[in-house]
Protein backbone atom coordinates (compact mmCIF):
# COMPACT_ATOMS: atom_id res chain seq x y z
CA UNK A 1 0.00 0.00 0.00
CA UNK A 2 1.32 3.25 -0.98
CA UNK A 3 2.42 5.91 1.77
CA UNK A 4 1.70 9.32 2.22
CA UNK A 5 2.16 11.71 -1.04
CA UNK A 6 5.70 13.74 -0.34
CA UNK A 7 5.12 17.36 -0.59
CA UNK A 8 5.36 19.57 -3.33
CA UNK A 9 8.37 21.22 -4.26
CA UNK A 10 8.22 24.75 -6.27
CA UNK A 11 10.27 26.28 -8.45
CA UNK A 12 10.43 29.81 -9.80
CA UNK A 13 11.85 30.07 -13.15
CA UNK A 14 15.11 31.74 -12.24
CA UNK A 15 15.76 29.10 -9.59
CA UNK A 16 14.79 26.13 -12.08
CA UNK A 17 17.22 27.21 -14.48
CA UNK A 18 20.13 27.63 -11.71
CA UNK A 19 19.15 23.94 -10.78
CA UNK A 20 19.76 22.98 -14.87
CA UNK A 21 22.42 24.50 -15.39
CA UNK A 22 24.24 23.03 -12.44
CA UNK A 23 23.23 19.42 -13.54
CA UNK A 24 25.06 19.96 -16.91
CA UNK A 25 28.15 21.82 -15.14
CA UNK A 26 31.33 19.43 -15.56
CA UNK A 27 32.83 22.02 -12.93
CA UNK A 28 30.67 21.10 -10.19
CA UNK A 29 31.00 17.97 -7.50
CA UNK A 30 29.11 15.04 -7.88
CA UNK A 31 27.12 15.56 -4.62
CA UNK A 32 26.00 19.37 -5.71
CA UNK A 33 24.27 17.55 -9.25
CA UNK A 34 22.94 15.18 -7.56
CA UNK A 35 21.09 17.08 -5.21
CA UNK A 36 20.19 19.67 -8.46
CA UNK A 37 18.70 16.32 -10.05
CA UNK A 38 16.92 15.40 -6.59
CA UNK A 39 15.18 19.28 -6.70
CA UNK A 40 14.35 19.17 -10.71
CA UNK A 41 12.90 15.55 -9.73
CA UNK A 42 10.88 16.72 -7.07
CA UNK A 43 9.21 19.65 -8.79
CA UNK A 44 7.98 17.19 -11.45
CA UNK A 45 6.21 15.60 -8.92
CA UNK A 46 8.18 12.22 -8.64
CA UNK A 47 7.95 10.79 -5.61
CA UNK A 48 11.12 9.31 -3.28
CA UNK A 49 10.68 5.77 -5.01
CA UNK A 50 10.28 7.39 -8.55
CA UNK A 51 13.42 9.80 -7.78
CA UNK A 52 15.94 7.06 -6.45
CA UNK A 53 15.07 4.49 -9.04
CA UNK A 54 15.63 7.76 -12.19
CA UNK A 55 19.22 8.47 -10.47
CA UNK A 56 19.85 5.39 -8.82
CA UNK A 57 20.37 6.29 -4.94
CA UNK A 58 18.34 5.11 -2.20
CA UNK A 59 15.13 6.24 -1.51
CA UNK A 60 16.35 7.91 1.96
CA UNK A 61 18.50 10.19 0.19
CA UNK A 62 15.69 11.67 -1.97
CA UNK A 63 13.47 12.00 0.92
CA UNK A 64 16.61 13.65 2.64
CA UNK A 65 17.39 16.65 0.43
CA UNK A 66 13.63 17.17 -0.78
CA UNK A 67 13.34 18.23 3.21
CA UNK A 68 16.33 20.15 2.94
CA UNK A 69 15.28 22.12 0.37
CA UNK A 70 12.08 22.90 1.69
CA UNK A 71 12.83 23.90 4.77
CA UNK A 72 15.33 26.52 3.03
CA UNK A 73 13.12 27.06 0.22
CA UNK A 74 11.37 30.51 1.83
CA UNK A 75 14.50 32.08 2.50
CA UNK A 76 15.76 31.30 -0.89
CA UNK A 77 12.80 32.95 -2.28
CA UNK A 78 13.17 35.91 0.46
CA UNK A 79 16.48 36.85 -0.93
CA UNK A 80 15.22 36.55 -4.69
CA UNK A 81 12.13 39.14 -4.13
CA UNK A 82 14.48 41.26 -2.02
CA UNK A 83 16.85 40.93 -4.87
């Protein structure tokens, strides 16, 4: 039986693109595209088991930096209205 749906993750445009353009950066660490991938994945609306089977990591991990980003997510959109 399936669990509880995660929540959502949203993305403004200017923060979406950041996130794509870091998962195509040969410059950045393994760990910071990863977690880009995780984000992009989450905004889609894939769930933990969706998300770990696409970039093949376990399912913890996914569940890990979705609630990361979320609990950062209104002060990264703070600092982009204040600019």
């Amino acid at each position: 039986m399936p669990g509880p749906k995660p929540p959502t993750v949203e993305l403004t445009t200017p923060v979406r693109k950041i996130l794509e353009q870091m998962t195509t950066c040969y410059t950045h660490s393994y760990g910071l595209v990863l977690r880009a991938k995780i984000i992009l994945s989450a905004a889609m609306g894939r769930n933990h088991s969706q998300i770990a089977r696409q970039l093949d990591i376990d399912r913890d991990t996914a569940n890990t930096w979705r609630a990361r980003w979320l609990v950062h997510a209104t002060r990264l959109l703070t600092a982009e209205t204040e600019g």
